[in-house]
PDB file of N, CA and C in Angstrom:
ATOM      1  N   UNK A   1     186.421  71.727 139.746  1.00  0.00           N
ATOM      2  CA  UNK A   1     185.283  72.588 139.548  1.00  0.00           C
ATOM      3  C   UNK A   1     184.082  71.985 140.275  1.00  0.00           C
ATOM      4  N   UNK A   2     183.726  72.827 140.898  1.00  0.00           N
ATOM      5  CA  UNK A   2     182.084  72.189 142.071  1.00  0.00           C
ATOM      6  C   UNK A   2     180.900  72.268 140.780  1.00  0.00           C
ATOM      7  N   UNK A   3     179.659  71.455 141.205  1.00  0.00           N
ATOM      8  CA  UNK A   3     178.724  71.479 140.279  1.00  0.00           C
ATOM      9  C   UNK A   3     177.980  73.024 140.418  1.00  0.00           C
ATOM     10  N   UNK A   4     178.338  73.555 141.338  1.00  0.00           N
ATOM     11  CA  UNK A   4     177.639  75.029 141.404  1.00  0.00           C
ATOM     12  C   UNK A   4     178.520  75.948 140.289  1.00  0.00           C
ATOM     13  N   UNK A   5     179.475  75.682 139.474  1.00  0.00           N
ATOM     14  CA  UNK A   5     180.181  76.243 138.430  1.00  0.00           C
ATOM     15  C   UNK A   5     179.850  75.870 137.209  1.00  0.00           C
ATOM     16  N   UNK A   6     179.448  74.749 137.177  1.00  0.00           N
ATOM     17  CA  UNK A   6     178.458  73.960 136.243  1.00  0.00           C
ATOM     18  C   UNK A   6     177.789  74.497 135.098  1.00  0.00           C
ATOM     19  N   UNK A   7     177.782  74.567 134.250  1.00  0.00           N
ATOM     20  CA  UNK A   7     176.593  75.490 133.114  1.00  0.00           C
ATOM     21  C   UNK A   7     176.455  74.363 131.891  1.00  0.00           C
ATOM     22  N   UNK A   8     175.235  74.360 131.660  1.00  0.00           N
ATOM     23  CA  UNK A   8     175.076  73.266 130.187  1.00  0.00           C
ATOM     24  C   UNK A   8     175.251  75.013 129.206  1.00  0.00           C
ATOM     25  N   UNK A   9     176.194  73.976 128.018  1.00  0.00           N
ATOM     26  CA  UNK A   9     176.868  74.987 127.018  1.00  0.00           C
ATOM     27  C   UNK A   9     177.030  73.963 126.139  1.00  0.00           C
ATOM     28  N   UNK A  10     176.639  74.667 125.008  1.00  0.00           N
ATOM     29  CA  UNK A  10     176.875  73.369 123.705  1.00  0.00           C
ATOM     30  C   UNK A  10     177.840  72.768 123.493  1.00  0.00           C
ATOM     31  N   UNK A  11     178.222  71.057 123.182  1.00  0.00           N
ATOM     32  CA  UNK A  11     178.752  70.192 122.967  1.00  0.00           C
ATOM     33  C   UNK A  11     179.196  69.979 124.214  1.00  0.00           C
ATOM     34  N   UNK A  12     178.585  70.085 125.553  1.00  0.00           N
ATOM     35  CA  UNK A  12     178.660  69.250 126.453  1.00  0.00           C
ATOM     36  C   UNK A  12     177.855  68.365 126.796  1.00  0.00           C
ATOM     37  N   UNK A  13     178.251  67.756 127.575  1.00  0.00           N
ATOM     38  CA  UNK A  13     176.969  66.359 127.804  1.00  0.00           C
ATOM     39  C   UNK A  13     176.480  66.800 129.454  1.00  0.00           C
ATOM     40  N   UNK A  14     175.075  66.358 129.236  1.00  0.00           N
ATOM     41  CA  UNK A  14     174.572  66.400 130.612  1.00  0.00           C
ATOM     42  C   UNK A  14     173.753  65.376 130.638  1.00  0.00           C
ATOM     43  N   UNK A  15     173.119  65.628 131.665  1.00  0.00           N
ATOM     44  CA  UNK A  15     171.719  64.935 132.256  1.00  0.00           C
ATOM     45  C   UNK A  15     170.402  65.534 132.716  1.00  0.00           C
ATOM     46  N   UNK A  16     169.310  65.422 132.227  1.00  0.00           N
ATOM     47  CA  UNK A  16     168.288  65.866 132.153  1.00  0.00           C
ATOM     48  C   UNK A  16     167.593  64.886 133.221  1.00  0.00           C
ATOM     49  N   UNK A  17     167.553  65.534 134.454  1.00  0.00           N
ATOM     50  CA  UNK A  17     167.014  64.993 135.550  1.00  0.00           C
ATOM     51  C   UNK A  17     165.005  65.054 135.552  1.00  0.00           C
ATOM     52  N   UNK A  18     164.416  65.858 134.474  1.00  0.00           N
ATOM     53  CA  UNK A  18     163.240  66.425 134.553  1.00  0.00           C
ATOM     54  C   UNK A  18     162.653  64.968 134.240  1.00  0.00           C
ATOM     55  N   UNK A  19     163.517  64.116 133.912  1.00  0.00           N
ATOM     56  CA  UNK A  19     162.675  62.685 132.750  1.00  0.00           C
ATOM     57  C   UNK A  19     162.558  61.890 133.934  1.00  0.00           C
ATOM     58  N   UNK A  20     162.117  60.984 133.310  1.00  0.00           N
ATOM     59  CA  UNK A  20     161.721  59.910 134.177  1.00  0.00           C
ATOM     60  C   UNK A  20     162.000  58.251 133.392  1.00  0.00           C
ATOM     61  N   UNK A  21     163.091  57.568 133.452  1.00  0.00           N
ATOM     62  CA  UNK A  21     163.718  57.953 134.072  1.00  0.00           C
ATOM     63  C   UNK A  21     164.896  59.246 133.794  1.00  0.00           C
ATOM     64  N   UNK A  22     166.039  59.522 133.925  1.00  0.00           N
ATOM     65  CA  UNK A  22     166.796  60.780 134.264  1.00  0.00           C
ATOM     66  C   UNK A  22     167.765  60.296 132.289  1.00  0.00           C
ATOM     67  N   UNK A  23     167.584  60.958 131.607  1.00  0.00           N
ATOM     68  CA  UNK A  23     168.561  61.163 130.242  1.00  0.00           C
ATOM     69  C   UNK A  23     169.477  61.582 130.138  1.00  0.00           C
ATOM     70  N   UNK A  24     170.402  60.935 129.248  1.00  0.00           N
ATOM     71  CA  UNK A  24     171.923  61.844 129.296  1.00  0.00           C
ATOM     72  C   UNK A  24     171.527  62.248 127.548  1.00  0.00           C
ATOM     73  N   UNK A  25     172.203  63.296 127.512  1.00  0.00           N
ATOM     74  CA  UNK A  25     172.544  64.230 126.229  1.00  0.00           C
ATOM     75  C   UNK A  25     173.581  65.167 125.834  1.00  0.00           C
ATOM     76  N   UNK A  26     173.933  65.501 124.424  1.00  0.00           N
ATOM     77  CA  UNK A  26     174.694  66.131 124.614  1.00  0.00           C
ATOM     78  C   UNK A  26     174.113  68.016 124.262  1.00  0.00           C
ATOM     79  N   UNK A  27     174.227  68.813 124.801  1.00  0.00           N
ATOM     80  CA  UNK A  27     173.544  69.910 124.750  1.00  0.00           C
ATOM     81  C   UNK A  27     173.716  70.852 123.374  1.00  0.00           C
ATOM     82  N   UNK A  28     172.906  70.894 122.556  1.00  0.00           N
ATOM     83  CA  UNK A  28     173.292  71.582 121.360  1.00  0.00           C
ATOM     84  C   UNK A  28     172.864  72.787 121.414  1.00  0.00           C
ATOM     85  N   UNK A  29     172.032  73.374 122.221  1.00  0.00           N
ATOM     86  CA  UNK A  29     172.210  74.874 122.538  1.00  0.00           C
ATOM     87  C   UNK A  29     171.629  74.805 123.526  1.00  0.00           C
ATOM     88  N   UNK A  30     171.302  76.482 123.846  1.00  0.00           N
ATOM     89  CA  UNK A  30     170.075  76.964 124.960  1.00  0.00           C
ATOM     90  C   UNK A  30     169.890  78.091 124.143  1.00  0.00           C
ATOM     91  N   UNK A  31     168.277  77.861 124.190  1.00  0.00           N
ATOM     92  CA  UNK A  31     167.750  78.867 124.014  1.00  0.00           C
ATOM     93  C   UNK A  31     166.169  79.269 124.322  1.00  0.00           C
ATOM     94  N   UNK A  32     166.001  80.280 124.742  1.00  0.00           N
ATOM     95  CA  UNK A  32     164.213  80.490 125.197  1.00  0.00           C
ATOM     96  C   UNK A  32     164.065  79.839 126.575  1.00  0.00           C
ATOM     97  N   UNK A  33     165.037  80.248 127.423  1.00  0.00           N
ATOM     98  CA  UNK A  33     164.936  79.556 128.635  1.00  0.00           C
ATOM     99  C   UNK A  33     164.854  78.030 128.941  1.00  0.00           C
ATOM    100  N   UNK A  34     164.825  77.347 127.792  1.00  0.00           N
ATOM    101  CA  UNK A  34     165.180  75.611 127.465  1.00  0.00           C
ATOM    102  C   UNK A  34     166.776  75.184 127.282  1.00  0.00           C
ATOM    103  N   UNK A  35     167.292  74.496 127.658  1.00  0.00           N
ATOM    104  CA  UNK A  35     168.688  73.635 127.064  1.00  0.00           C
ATOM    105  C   UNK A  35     168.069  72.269 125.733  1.00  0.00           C
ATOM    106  N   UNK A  36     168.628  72.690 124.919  1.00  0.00           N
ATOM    107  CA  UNK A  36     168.287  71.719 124.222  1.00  0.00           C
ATOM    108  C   UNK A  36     169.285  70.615 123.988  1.00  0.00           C
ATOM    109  N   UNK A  37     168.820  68.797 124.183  1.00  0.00           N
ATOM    110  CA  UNK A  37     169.851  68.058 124.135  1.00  0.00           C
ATOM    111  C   UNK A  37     169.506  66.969 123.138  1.00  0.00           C
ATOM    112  N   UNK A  38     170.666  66.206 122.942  1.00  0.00           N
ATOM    113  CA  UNK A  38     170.282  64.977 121.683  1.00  0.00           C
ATOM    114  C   UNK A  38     170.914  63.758 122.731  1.00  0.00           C
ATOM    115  N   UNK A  39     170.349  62.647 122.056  1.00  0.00           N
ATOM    116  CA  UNK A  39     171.039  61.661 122.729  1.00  0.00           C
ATOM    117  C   UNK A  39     172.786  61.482 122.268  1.00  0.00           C
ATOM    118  N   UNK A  40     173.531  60.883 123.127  1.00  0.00           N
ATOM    119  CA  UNK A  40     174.833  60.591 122.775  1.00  0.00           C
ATOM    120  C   UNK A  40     174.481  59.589 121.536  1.00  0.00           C
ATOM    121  N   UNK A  41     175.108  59.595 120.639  1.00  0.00           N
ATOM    122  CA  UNK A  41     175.217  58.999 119.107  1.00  0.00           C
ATOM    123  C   UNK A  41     173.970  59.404 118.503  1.00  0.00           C
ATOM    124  N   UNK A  42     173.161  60.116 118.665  1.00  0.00           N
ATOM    125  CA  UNK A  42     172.104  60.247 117.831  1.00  0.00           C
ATOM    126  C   UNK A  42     171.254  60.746 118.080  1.00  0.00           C
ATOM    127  N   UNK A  43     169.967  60.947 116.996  1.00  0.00           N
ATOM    128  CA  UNK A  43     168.597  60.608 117.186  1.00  0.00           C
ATOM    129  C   UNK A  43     168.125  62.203 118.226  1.00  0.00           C
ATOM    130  N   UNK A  44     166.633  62.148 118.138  1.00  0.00           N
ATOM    131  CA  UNK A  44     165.732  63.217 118.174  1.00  0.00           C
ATOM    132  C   UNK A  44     166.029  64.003 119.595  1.00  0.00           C
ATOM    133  N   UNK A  45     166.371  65.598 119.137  1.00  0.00           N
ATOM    134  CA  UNK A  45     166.371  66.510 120.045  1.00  0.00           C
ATOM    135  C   UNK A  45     165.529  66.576 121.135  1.00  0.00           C
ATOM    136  N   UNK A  46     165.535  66.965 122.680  1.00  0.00           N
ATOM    137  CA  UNK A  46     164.541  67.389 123.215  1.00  0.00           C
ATOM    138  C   UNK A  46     164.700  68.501 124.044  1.00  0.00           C
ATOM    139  N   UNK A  47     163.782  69.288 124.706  1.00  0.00           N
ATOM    140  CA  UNK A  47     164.031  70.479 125.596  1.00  0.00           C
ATOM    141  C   UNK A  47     164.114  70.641 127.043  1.00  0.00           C
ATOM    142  N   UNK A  48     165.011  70.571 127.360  1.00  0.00           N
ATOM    143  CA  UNK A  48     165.007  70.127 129.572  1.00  0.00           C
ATOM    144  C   UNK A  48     165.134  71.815 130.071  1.00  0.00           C
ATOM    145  N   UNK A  49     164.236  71.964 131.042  1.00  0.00           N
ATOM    146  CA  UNK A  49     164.011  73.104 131.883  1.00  0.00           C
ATOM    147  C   UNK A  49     165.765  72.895 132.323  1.00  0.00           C
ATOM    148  N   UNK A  50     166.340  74.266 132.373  1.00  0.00           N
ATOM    149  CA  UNK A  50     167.860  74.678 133.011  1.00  0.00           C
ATOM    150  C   UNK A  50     168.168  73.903 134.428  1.00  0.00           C
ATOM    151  N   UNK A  51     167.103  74.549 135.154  1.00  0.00           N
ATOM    152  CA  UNK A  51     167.275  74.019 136.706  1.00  0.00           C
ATOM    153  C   UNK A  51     166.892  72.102 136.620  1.00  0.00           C
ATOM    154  N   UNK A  52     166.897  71.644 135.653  1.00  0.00           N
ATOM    155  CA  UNK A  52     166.555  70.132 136.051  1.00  0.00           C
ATOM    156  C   UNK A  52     167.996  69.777 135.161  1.00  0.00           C
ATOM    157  N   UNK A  53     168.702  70.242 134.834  1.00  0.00           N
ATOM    158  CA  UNK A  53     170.017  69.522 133.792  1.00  0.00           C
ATOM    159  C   UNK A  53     171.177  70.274 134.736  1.00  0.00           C
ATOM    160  N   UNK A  54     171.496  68.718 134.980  1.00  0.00           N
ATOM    161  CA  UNK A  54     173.059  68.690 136.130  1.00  0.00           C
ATOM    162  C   UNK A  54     174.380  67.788 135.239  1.00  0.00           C
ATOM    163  N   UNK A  55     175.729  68.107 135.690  1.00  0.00           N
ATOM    164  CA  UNK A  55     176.654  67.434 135.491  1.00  0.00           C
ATOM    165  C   UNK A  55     176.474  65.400 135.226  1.00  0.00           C
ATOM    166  N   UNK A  56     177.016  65.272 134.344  1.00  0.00           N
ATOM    167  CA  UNK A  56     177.168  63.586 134.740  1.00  0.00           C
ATOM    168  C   UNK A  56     178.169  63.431 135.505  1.00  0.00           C
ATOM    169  N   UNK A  57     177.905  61.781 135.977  1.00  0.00           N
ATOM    170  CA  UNK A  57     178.610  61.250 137.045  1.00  0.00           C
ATOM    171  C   UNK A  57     179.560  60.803 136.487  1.00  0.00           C
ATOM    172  N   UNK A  58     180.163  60.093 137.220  1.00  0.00           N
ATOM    173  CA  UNK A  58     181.222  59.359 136.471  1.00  0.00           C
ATOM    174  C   UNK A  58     180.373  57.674 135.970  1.00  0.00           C
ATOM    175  N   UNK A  59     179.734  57.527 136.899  1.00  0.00           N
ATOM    176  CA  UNK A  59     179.112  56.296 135.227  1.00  0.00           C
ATOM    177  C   UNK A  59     178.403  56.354 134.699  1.00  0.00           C
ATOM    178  N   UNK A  60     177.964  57.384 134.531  1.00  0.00           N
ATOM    179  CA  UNK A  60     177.028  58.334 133.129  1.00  0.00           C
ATOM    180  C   UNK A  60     178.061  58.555 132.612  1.00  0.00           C
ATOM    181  N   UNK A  61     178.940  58.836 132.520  1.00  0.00           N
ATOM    182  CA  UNK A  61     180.038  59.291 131.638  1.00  0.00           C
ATOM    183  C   UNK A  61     180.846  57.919 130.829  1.00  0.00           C
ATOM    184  N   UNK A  62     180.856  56.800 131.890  1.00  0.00           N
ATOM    185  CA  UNK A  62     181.182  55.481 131.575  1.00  0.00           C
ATOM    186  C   UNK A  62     180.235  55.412 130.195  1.00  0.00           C
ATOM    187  N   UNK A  63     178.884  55.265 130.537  1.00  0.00           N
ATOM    188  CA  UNK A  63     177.600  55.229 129.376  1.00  0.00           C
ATOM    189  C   UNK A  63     178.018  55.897 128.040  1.00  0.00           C
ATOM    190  N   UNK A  64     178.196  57.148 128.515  1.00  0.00           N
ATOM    191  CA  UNK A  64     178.460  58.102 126.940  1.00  0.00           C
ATOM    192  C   UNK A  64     179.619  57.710 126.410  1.00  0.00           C
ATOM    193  N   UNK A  65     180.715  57.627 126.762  1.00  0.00           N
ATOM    194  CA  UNK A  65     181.653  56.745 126.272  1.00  0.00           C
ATOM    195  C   UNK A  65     181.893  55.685 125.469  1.00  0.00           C
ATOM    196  N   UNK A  66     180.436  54.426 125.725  1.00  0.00           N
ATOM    197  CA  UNK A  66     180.512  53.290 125.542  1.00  0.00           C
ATOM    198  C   UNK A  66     179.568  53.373 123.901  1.00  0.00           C
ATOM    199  N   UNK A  67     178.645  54.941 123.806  1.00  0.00           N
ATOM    200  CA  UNK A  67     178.125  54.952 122.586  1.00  0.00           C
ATOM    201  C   UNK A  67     179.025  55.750 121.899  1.00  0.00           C
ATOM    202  N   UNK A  68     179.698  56.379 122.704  1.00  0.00           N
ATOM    203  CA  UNK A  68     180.120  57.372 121.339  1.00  0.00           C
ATOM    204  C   UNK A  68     182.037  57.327 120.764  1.00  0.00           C
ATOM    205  N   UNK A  69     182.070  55.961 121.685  1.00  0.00           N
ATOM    206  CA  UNK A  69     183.781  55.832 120.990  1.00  0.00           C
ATOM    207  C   UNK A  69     183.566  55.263 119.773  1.00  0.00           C
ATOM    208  N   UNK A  70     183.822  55.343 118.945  1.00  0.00           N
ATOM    209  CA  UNK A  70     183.976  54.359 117.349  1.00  0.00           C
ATOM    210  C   UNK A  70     184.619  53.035 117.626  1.00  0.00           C
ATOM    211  N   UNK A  71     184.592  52.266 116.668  1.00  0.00           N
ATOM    212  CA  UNK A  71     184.825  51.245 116.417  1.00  0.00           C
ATOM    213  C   UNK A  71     185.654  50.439 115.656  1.00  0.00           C
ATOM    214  N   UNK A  72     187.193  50.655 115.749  1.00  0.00           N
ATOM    215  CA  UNK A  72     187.726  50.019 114.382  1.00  0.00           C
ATOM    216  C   UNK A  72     187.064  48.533 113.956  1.00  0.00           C
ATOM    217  N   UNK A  73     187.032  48.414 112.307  1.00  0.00           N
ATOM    218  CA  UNK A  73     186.690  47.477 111.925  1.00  0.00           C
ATOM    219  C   UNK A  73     187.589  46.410 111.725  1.00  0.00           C
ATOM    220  N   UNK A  74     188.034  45.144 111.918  1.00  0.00           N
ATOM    221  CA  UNK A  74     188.608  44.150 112.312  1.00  0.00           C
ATOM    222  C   UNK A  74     188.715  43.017 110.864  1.00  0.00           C
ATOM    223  N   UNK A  75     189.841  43.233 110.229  1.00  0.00           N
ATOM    224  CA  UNK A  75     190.188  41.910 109.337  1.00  0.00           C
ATOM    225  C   UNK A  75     189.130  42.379 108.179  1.00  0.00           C
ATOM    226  N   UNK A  76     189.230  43.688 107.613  1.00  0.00           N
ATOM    227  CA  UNK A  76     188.305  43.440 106.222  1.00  0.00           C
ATOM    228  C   UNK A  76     189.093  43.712 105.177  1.00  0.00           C
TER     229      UNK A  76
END
């Protein structure tokens, strides 16, 4: 799939290129001409203009991975 097929749609992850620097999130809706995203594992929503939220890369994707795999707990 080319990034021109691309669409942020809820419970995908993107990147919000509008920031500075550039955020990854995962998209919990769109609505009102905004995509709205949360960070991977957590914490406070924000609103990225459509045309600034593109596909992740592959080590942005490395990143989201590294917060959002669980953790077995070890010897308790």
């Amino acid at each position: 799939m080319s990034d021109d097929a691309w669409t942020p749609t809820a419970k995908r992850y993107a990147v919000d290129t509008g920031s500075s620097p550039p955020r990854l999130g995962e998209v919990t809706r769109c609505h009102g001409g905004s995509v709205f995203l949360r960070p991977p594992g957590g914490g406070a929503e924000w609103a990225a203009s459509p045309e600034k939220v593109r596909r992740p890369t592959d080590a942005e994707w490395a990143r989201i991975r590294v917060v959002t795999t669980p953790v077995r707990a070890v010897g308790s």
